[in-house]
Protein backbone atom coordinates (compact mmCIF):
# COMPACT_ATOMS: atom_id res chain seq x y z
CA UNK A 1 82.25 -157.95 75.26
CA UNK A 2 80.85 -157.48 72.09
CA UNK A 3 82.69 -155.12 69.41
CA UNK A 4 82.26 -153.82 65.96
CA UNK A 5 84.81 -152.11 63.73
CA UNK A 6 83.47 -148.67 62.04
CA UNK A 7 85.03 -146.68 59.62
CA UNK A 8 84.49 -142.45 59.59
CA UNK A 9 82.71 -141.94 56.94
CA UNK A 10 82.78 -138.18 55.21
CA UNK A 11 79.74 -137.55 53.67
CA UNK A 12 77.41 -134.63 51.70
CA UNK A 13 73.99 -135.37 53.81
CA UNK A 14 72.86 -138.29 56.56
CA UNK A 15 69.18 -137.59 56.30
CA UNK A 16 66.77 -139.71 58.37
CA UNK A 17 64.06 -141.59 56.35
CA UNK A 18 62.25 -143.87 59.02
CA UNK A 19 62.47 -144.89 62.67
CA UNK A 20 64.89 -147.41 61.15
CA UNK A 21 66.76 -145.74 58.68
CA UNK A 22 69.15 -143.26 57.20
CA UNK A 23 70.00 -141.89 53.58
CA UNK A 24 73.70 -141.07 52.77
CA UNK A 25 74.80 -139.29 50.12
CA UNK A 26 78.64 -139.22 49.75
CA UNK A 27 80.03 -136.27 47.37
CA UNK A 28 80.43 -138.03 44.23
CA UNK A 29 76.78 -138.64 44.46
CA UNK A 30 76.83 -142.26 45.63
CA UNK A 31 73.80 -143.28 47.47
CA UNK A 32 72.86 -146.03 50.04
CA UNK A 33 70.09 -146.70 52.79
CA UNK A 34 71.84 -147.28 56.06
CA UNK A 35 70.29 -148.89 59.35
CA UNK A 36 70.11 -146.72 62.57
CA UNK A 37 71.68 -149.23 64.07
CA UNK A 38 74.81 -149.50 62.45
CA UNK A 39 75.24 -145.60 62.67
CA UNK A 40 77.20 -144.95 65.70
CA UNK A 41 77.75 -141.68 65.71
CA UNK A 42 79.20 -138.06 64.60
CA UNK A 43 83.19 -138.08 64.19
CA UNK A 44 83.63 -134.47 65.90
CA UNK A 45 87.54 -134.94 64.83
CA UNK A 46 86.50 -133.79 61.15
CA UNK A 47 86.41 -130.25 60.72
CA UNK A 48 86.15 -129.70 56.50
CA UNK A 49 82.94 -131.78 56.40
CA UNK A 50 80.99 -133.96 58.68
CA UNK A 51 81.69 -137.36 59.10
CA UNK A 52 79.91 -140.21 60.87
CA UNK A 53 81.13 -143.61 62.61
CA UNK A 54 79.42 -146.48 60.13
CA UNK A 55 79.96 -150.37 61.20
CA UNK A 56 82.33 -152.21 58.60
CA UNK A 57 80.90 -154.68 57.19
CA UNK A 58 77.29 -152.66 56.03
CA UNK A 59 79.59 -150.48 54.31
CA UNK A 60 81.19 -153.18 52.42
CA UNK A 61 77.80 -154.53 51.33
CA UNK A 62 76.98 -150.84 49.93
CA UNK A 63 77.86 -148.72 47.32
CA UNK A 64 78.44 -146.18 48.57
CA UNK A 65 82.02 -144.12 48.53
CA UNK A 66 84.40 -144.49 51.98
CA UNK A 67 88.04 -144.82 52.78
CA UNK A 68 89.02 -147.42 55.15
CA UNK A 69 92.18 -145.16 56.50
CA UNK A 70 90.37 -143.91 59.82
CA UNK A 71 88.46 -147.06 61.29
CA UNK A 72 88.16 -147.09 64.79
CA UNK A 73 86.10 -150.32 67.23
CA UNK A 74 83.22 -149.77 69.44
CA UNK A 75 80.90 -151.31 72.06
CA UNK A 76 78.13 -153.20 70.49
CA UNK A 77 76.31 -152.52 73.42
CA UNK A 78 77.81 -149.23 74.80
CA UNK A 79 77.94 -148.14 71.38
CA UNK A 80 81.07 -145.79 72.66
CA UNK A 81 84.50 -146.22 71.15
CA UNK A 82 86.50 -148.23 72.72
CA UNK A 83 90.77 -147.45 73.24
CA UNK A 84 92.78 -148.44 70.53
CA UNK A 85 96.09 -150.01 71.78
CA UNK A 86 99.30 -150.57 69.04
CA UNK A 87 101.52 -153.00 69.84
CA UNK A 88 104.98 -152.96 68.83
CA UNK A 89 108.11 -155.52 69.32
CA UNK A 90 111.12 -154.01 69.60
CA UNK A 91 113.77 -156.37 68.02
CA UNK A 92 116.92 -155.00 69.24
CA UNK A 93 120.25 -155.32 66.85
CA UNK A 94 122.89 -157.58 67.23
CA UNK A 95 126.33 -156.13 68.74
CA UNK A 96 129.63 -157.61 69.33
CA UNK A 97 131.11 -158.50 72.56
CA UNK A 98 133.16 -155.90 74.30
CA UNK A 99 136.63 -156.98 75.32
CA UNK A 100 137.65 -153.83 77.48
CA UNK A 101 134.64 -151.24 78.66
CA UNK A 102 137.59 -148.81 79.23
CA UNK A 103 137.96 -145.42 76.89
CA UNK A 104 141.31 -144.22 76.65
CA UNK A 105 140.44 -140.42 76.41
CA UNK A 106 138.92 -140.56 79.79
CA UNK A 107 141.49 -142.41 81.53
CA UNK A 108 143.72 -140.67 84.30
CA UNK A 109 147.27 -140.31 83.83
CA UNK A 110 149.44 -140.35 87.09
CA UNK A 111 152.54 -139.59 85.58
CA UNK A 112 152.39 -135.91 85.15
């Protein structure tokens, strides 16, 4: 399965220019022509302003302003995101070898 890494994108106005097409303007004014195809979408998670889902790497051939903090992947083919898994090994610390497992304030006296 085909993939491709998008970024969300916050920007002023996505306006459509052709069949094949898209202007963005991002708000400091930076413009750049963006292919349908490598739009994949609204990012409904932003409330202040809208944001779309842009593919990587056309973004890094543009100038036009984007922060790589919220990328997400999606099907190339689907064109739906796709789950994002983290994973983490858990390295646990080193501890010393326990002579007695036995703790005193718990034990039972029988000579009361």
């Amino acid at each position: 399965m085909m993939k491709t890494k998008c970024y969300s994108v916050r920007l002023e106005c996505l306006r459509s220019i052709s069949d094949k097409a898209y202007k963005a303007t991002a708000f400091d004014g930076s413009i750049a022509i963006i292919p349908k195809s490598q739009v994949f979408g609204k990012d409904y998670d932003v409330m202040k302003s809208e944001a779309w889902w842009i593919s990587a790497w056309i973004l890094e051939k543009k100038e036009l302003q984007y922060s790589g903090k919220k990328e997400a992947w999606f099907g190339t083919e689907s064109r739906k995101m796709l789950p994002a898994y983290t994973v983490v090994n858990h390295i646990p610390e080193r501890k010393e070898k326990v002579v007695s497992n036995e703790i005193n304030e718990l034990k039972y006296e029988n000579n009361k």
